[in-house]
PDB file of N, CA and C in Angstrom:
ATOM      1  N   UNK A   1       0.826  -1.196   0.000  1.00  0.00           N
ATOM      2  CA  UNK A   1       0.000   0.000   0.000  1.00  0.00           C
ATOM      3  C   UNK A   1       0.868   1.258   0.000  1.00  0.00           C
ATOM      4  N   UNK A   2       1.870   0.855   0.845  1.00  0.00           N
ATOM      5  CA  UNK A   2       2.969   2.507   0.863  1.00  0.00           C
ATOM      6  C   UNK A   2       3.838   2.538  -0.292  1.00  0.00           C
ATOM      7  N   UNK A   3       3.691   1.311  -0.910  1.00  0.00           N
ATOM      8  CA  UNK A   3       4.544   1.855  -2.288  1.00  0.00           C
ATOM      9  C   UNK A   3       3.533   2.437  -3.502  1.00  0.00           C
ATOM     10  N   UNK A   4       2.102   2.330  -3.686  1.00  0.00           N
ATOM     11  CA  UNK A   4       1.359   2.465  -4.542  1.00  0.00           C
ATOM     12  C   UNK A   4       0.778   4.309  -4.101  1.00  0.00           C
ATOM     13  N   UNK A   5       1.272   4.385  -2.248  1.00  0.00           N
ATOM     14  CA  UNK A   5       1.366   6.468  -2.308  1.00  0.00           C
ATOM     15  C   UNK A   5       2.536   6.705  -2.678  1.00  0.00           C
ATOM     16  N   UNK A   6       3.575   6.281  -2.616  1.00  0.00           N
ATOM     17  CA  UNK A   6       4.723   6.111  -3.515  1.00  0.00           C
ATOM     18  C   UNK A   6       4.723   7.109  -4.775  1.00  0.00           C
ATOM     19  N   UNK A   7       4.323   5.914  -5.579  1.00  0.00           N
ATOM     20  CA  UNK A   7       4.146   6.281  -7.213  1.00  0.00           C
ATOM     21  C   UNK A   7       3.120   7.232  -7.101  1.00  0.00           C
ATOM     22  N   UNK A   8       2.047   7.620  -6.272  1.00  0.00           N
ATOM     23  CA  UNK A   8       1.015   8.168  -6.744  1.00  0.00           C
ATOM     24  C   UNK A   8       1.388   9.843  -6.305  1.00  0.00           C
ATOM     25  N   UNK A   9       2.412  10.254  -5.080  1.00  0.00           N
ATOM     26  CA  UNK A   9       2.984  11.286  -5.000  1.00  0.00           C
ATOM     27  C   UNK A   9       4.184  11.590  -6.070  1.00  0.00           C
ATOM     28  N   UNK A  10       4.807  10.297  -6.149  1.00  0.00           N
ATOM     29  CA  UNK A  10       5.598  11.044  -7.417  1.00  0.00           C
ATOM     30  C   UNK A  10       5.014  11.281  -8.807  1.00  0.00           C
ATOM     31  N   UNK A  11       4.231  10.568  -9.507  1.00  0.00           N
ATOM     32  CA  UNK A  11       3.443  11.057 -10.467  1.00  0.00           C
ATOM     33  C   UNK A  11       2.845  12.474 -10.064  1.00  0.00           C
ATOM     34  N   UNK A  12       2.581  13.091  -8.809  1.00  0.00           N
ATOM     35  CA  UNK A  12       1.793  14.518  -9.045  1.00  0.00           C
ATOM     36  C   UNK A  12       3.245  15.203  -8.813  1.00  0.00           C
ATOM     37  N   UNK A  13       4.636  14.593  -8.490  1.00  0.00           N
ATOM     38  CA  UNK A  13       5.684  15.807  -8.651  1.00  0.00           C
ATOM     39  C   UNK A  13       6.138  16.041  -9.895  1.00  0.00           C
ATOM     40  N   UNK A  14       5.963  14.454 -10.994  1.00  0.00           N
ATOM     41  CA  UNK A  14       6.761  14.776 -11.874  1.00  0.00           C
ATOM     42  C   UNK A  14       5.857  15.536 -12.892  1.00  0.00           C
ATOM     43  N   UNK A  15       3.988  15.389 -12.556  1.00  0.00           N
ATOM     44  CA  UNK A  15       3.536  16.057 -13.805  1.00  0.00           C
ATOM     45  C   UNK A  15       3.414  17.727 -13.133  1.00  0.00           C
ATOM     46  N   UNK A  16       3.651  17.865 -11.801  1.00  0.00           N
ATOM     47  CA  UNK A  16       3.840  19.285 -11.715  1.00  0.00           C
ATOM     48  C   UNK A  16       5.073  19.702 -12.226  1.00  0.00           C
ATOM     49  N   UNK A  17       6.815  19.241 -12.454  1.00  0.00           N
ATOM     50  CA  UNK A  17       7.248  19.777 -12.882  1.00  0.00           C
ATOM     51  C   UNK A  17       7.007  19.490 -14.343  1.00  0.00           C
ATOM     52  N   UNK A  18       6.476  18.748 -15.069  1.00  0.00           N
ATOM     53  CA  UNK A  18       6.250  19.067 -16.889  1.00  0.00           C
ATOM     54  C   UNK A  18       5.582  19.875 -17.023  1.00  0.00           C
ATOM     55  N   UNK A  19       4.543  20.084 -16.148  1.00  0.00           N
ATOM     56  CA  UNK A  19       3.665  21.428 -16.332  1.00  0.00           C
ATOM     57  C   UNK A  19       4.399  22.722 -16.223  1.00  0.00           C
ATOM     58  N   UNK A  20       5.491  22.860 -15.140  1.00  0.00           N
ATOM     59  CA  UNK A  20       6.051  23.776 -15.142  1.00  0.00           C
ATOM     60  C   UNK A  20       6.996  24.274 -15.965  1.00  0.00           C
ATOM     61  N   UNK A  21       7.239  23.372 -16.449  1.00  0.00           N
ATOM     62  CA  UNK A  21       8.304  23.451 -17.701  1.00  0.00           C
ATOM     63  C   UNK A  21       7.921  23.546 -19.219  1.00  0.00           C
ATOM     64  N   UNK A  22       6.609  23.066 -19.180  1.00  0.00           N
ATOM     65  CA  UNK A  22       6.258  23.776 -20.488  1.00  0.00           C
ATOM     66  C   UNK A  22       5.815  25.622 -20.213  1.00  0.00           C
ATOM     67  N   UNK A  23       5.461  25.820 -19.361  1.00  0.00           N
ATOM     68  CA  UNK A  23       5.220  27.143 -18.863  1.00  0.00           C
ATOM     69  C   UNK A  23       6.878  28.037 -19.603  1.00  0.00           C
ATOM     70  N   UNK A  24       7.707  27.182 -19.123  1.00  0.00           N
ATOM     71  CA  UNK A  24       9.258  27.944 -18.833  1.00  0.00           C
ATOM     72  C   UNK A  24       9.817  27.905 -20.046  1.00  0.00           C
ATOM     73  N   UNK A  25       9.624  26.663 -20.823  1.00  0.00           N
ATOM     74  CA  UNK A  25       9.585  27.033 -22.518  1.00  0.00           C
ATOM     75  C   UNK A  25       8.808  27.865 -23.238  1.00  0.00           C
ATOM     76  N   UNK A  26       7.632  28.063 -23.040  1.00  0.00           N
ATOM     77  CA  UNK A  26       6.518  28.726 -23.648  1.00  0.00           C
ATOM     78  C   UNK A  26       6.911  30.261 -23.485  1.00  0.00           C
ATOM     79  N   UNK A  27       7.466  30.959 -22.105  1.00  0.00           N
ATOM     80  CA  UNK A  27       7.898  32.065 -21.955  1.00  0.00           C
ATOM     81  C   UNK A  27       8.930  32.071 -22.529  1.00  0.00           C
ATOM     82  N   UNK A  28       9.955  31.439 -22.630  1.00  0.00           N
ATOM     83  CA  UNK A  28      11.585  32.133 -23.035  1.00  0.00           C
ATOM     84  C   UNK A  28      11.041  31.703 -24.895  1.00  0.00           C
ATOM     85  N   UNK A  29      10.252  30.848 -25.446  1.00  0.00           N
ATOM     86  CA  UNK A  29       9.977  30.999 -27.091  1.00  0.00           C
ATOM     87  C   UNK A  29       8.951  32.208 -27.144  1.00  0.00           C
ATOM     88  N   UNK A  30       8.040  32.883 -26.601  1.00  0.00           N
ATOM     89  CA  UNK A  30       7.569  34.019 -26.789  1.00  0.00           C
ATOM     90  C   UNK A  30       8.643  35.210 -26.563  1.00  0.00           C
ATOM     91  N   UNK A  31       9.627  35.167 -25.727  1.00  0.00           N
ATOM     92  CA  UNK A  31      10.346  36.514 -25.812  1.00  0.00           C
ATOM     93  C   UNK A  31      11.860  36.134 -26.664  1.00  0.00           C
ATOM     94  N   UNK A  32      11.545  35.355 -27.439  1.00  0.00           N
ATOM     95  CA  UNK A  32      12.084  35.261 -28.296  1.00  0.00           C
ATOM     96  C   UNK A  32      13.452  34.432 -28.004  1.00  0.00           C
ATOM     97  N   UNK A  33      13.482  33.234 -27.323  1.00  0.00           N
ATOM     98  CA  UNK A  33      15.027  32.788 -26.807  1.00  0.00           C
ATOM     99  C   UNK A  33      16.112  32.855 -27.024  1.00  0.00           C
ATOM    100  N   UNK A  34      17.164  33.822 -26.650  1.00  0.00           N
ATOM    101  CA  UNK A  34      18.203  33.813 -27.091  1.00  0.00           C
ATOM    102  C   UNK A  34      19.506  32.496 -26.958  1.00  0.00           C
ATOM    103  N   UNK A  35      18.927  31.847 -25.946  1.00  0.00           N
ATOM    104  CA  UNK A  35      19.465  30.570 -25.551  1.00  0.00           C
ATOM    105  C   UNK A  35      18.741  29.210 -26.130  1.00  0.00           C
ATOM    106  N   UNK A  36      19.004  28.947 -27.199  1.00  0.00           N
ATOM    107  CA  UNK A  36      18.106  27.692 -27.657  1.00  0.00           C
ATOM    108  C   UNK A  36      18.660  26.933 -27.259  1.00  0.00           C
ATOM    109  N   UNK A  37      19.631  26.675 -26.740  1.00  0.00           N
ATOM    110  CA  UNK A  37      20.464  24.990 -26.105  1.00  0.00           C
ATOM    111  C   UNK A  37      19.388  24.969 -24.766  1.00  0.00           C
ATOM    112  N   UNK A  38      19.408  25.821 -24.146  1.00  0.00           N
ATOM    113  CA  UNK A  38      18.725  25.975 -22.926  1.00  0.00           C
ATOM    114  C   UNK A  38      17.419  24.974 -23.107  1.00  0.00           C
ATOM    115  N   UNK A  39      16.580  26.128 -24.172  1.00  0.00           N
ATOM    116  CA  UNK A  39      15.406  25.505 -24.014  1.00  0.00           C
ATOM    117  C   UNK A  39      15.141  24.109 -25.114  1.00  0.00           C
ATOM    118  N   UNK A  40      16.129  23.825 -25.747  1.00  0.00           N
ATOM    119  CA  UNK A  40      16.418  22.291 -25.709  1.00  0.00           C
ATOM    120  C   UNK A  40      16.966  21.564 -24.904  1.00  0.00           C
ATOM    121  N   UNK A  41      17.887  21.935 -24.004  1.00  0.00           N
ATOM    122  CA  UNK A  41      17.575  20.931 -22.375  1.00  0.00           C
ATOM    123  C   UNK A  41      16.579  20.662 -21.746  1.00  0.00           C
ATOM    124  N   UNK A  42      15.317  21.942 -21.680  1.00  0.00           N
ATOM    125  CA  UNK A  42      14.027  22.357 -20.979  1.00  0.00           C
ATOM    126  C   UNK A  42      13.279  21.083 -21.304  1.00  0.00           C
ATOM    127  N   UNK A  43      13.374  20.774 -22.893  1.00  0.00           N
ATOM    128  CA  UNK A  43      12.306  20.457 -23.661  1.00  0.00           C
ATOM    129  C   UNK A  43      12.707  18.350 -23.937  1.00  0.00           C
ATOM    130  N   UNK A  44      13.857  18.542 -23.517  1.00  0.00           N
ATOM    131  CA  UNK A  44      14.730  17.007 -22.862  1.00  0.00           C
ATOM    132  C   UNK A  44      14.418  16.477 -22.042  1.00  0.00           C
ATOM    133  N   UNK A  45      14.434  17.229 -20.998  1.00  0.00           N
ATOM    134  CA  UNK A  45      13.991  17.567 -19.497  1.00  0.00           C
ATOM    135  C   UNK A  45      12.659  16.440 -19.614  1.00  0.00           C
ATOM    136  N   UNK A  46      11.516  17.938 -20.310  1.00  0.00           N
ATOM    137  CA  UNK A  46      10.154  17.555 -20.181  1.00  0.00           C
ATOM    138  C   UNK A  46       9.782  16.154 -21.084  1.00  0.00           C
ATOM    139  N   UNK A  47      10.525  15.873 -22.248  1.00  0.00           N
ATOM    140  CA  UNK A  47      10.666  14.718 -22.553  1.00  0.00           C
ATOM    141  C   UNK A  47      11.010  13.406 -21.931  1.00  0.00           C
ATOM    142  N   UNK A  48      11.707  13.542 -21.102  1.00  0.00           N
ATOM    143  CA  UNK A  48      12.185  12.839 -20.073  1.00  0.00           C
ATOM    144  C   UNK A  48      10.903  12.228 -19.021  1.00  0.00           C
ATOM    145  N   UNK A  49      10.661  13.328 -18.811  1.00  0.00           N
ATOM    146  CA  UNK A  49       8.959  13.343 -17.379  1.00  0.00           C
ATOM    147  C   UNK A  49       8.423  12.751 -18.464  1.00  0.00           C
ATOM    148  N   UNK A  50       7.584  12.888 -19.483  1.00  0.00           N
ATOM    149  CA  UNK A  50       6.779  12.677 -19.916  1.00  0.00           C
ATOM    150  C   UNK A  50       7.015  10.736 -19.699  1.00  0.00           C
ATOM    151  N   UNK A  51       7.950  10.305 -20.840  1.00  0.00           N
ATOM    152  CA  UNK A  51       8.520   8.949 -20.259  1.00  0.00           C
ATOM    153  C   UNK A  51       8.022   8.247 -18.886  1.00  0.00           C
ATOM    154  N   UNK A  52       8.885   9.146 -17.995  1.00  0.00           N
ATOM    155  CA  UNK A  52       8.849   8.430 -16.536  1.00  0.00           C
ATOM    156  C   UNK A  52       7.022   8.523 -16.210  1.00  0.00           C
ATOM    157  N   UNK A  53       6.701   9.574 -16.421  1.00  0.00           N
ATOM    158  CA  UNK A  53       4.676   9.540 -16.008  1.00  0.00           C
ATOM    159  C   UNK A  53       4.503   8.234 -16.515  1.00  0.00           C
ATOM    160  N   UNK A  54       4.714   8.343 -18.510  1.00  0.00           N
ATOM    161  CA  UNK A  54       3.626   7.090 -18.542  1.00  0.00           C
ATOM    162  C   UNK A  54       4.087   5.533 -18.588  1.00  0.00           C
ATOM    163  N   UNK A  55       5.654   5.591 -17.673  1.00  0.00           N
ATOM    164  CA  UNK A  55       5.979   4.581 -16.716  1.00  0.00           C
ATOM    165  C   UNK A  55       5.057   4.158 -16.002  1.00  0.00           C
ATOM    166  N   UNK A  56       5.020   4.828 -15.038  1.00  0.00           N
ATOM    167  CA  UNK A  56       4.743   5.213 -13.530  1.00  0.00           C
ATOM    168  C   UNK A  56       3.355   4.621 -13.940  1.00  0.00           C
ATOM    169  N   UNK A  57       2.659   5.256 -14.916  1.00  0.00           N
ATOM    170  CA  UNK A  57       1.430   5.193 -15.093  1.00  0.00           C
ATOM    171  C   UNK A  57       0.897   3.508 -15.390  1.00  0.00           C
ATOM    172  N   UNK A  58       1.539   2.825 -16.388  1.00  0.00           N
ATOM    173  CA  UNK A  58       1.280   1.861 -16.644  1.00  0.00           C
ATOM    174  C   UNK A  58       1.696   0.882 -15.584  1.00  0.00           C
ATOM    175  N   UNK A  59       2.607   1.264 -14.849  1.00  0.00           N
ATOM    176  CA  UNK A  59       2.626   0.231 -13.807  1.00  0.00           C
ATOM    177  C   UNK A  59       1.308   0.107 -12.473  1.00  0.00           C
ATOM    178  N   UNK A  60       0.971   1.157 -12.516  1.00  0.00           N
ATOM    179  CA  UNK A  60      -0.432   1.532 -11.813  1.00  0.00           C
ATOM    180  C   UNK A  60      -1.665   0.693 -12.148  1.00  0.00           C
ATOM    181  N   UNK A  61      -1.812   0.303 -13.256  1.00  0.00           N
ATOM    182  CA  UNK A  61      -3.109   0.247 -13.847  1.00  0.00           C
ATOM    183  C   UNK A  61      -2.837  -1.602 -13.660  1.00  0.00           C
ATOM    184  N   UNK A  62      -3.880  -1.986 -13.022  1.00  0.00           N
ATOM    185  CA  UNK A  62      -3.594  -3.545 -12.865  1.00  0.00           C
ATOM    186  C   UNK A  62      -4.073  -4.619 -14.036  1.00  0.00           C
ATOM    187  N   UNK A  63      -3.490  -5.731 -14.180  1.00  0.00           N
ATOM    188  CA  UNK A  63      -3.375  -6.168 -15.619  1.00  0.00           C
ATOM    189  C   UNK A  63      -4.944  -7.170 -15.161  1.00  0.00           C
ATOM    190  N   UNK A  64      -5.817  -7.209 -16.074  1.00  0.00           N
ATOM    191  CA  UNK A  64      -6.667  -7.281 -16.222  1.00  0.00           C
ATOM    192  C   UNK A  64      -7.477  -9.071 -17.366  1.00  0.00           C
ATOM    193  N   UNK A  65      -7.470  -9.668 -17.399  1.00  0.00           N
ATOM    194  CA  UNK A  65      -7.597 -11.096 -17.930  1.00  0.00           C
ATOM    195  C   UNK A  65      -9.102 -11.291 -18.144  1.00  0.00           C
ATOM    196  N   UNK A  66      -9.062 -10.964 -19.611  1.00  0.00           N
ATOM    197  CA  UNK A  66     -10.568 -11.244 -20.174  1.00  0.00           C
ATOM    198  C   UNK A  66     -10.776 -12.520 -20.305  1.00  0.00           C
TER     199      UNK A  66
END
């Protein structure tokens, strides 16, 4: 049971930081980025989370035998 609040607190840290990080790309490509390596790390980053969520996620969901 304490490993399934586990996954279920880290899934709301890691989709709060993708959320936050598309925020942090979205601002530095509207003011025009002068650092594009940056916000191709940003966008690595959030690539990265995205991965680990729908890890996290599929291990959640219990396997099911029709």
């Amino acid at each position: 049971m304490k490993r399934k609040q586990d996954n279920k607190t880290r899934l709301q840290s890691l989709r709060l930081e993708h959320r936050d990080l598309d925020d942090v790309i979205l601002r530095l490509m509207k003011n025009g980025a002068s650092n594009l390596l940056q916000v191709k790390r940003l966008k690595k980053r959030k690539l990265f989370l995205k991965d680990e969520i729908s890890r996290l996620e599929s291990g959640s969901i219990p396997d099911i035998i029709a």
